[in-house]
N, C-alpha and C. Protein backbone atom coordinates (compact mmCIF):
# COMPACT_ATOMS: atom_id res chain seq x y z
N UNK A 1 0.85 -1.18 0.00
CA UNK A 1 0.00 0.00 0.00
C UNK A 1 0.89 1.24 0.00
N UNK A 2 0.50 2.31 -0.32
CA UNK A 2 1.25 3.63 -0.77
C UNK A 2 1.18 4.30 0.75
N UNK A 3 2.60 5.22 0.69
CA UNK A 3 2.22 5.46 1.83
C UNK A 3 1.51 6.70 2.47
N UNK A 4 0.79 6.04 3.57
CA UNK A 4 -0.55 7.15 4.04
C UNK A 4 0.01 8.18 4.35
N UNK A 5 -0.79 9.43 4.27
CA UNK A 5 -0.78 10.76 5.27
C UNK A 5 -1.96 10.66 5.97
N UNK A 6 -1.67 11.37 7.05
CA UNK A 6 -3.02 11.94 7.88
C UNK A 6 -3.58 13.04 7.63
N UNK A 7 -4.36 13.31 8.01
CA UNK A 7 -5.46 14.58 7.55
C UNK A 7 -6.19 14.51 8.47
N UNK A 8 -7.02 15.46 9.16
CA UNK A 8 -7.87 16.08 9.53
C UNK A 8 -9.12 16.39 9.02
N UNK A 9 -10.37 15.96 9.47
CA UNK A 9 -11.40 16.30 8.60
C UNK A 9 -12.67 16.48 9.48
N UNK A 10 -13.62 17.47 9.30
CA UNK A 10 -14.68 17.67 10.37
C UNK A 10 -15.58 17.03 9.53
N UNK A 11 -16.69 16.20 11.02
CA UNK A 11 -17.78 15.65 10.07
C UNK A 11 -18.58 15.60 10.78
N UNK A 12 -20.03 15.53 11.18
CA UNK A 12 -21.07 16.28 11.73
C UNK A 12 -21.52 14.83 12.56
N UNK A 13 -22.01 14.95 13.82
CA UNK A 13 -22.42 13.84 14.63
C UNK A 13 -23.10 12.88 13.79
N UNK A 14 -23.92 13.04 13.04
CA UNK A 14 -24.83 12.01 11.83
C UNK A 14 -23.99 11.40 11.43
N UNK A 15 -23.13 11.96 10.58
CA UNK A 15 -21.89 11.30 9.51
C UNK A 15 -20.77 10.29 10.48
N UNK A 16 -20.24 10.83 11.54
CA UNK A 16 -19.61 10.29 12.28
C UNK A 16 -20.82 9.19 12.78
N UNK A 17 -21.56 9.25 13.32
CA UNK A 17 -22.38 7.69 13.91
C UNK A 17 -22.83 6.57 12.83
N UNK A 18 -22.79 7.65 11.59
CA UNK A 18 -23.30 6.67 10.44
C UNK A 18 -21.98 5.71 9.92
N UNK A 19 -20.59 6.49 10.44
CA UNK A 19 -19.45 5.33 9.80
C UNK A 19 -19.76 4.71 11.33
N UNK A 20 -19.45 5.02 11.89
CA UNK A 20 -19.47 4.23 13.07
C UNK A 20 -19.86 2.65 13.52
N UNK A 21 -21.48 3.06 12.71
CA UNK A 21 -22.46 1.89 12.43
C UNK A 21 -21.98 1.04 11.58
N UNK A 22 -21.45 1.58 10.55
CA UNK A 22 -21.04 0.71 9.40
C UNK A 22 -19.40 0.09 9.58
N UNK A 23 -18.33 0.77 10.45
CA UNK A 23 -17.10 -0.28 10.86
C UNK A 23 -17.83 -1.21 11.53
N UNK A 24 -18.72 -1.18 12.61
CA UNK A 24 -19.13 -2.50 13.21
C UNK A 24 -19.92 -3.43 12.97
N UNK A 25 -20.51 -3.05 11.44
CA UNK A 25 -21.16 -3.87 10.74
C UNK A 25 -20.24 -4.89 9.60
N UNK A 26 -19.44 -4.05 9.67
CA UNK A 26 -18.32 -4.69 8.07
C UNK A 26 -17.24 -4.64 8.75
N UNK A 27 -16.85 -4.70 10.25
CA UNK A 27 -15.63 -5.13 11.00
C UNK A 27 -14.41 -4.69 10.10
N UNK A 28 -14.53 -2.89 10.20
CA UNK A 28 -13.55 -2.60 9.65
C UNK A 28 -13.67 -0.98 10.60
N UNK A 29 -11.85 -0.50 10.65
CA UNK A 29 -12.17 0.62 11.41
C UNK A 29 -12.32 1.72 10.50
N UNK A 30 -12.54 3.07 11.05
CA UNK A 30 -12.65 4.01 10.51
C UNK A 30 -11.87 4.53 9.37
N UNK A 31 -10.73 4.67 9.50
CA UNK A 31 -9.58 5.18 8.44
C UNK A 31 -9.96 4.01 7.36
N UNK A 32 -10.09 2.92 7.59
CA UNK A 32 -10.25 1.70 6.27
C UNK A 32 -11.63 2.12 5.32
N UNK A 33 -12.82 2.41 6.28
CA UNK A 33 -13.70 2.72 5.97
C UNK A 33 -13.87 4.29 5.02
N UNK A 34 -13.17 5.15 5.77
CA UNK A 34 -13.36 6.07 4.76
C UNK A 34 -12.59 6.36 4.06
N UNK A 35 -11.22 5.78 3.70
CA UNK A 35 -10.37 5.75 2.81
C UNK A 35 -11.14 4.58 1.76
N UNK A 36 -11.85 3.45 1.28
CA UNK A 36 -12.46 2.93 1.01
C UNK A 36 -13.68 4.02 0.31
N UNK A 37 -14.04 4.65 1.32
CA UNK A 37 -15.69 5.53 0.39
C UNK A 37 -14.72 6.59 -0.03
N UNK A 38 -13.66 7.18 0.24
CA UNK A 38 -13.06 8.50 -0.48
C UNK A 38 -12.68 7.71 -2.05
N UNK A 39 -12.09 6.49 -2.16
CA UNK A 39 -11.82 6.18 -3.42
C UNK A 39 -12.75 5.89 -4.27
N UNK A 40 -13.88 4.92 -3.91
CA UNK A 40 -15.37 4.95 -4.47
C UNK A 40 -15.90 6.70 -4.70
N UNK A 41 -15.45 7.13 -4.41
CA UNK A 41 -16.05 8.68 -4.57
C UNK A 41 -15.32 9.37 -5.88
N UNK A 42 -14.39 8.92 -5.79
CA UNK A 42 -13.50 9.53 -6.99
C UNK A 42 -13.85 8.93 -8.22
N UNK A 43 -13.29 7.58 -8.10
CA UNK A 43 -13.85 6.56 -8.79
C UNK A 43 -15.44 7.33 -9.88
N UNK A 44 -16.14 7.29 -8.96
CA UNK A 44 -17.49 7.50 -9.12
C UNK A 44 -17.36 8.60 -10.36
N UNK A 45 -16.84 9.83 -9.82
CA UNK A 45 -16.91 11.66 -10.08
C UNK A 45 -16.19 11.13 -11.24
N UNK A 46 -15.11 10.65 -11.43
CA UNK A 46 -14.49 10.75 -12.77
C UNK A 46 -15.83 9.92 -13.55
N UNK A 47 -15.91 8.85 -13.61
CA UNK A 47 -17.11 8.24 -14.23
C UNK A 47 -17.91 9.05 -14.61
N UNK A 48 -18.50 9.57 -14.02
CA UNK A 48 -19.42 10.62 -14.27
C UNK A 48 -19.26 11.58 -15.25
N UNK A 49 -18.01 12.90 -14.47
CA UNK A 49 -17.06 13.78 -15.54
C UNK A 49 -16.80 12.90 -17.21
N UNK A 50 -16.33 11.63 -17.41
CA UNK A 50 -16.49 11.17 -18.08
C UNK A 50 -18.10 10.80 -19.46
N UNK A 51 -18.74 10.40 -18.57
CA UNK A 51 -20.25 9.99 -19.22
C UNK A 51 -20.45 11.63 -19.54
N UNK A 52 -20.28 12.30 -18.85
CA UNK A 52 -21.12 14.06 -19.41
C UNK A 52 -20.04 14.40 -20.74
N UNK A 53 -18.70 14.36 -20.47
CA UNK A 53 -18.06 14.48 -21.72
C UNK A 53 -18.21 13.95 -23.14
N UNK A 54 -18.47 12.35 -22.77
CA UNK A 54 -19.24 11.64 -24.21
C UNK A 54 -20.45 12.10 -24.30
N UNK A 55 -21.82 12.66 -23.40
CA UNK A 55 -22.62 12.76 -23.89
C UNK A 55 -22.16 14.10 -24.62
N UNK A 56 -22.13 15.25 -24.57
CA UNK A 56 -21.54 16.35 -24.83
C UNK A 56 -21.42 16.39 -26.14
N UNK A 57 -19.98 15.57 -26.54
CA UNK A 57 -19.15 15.19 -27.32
C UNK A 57 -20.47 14.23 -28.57
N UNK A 58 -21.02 13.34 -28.41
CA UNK A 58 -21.91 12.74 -29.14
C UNK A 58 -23.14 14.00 -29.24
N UNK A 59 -23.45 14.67 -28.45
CA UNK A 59 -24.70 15.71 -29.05
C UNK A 59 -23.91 17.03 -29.74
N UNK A 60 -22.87 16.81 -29.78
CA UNK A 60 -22.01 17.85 -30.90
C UNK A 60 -21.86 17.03 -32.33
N UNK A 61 -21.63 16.00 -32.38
CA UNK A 61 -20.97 15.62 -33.48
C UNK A 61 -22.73 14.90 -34.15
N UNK A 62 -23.47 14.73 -33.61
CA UNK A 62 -25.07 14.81 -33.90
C UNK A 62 -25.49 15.01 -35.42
N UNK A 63 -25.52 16.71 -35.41
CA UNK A 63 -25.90 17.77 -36.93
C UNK A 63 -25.02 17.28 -37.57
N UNK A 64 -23.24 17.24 -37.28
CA UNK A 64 -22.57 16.85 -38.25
C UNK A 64 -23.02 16.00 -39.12
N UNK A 65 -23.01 14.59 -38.36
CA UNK A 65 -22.71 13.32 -38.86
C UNK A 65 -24.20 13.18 -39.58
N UNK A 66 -25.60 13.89 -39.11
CA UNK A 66 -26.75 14.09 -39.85
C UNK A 66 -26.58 14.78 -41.39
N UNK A 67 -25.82 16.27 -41.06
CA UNK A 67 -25.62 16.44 -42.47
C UNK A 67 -24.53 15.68 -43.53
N UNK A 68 -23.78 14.98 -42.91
CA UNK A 68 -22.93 14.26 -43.58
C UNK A 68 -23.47 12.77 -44.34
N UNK A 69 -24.57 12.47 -43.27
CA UNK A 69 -25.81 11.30 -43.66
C UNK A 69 -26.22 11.59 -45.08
N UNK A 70 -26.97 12.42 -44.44
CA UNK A 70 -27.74 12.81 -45.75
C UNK A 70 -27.08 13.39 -47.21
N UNK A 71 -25.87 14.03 -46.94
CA UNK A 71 -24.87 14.39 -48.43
C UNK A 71 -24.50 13.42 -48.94
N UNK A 72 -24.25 11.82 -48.23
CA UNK A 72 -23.79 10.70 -48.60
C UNK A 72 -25.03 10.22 -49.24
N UNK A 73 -25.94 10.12 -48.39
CA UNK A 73 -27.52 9.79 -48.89
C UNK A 73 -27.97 10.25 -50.72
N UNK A 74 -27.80 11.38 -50.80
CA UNK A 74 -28.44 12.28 -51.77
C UNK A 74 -27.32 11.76 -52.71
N UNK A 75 -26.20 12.10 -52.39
CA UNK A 75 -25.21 11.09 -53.78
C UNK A 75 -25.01 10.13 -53.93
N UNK A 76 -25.82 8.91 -53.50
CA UNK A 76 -25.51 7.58 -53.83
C UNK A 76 -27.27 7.32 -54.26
N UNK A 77 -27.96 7.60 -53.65
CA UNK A 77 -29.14 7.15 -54.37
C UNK A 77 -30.25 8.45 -54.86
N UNK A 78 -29.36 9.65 -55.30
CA UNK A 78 -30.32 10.22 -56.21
C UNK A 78 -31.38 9.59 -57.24
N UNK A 79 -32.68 9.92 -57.18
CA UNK A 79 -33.63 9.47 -57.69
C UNK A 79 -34.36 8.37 -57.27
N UNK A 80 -34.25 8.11 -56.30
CA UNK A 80 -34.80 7.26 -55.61
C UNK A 80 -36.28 7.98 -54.87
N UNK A 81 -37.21 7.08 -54.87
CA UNK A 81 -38.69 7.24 -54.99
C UNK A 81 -39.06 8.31 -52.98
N UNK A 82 -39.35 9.03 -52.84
CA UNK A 82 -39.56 9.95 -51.81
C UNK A 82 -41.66 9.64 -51.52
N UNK A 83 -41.24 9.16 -49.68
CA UNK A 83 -42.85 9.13 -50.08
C UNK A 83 -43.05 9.55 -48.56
N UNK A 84 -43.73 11.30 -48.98
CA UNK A 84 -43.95 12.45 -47.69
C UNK A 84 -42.59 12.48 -47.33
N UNK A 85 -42.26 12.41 -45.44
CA UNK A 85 -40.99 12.63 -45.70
C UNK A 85 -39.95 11.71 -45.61
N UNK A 86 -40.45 10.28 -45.75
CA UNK A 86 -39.61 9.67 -45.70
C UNK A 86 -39.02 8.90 -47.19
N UNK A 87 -37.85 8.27 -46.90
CA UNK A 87 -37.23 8.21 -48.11
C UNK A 87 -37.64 6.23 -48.59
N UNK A 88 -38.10 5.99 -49.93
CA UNK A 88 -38.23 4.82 -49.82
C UNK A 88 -37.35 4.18 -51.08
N UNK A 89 -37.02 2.83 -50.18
CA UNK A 89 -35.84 2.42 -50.96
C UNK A 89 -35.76 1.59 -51.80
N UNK A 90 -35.67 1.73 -53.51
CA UNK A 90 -36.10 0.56 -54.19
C UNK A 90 -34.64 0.29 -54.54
N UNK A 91 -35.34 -1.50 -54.94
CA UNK A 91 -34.69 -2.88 -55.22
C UNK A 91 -33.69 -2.25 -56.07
N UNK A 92 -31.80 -2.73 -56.25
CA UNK A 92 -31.83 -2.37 -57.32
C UNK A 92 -31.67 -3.68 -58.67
């Protein structure tokens, strides 16, 4: 294991009784316990930071890849039969 520092951290009677409950449920002490939820936490946030970046990233490139659809569309099967607005595709 890497090696620890200590830190200092205030945490409100709730939070403190709620690890409390949970080292003596999962027979583990405190420092294990919240060094354990601090990495699940990170873990988590990047995941996250991540998923918002691809969504982001995919609702940008969206219009593109739509107008790029359709320019590919229109030059490979010009004349092809249109019925309202959708496009219908005959045999060739």
């Amino acid at each position: 294991m890497a090696k620890l520092k200590r830190v200092v951290v205030g945490l409100t009677e709730e939070v403190l009784s709620g690890i409390d409950s949970l080292t003596q449920e999962t027979n583990r002490c405190r420092s294990t316990l919240i060094r354990e939820a601090c990495s699940f936490y990170i873990q988590e946030k990047r995941r996250a930071i991540l998923r918002e970046k691809m969504r982001i990233g995919y609702l940008e490139m969206a219009e593109l890849n739509r107008r790029l659809a359709e320019e590919l569309g229109a030059d490979l099967y010009e004349g092809d039969d249109w019925y309202g607005d959708e496009r219908v595709w005959r045999k060739a």
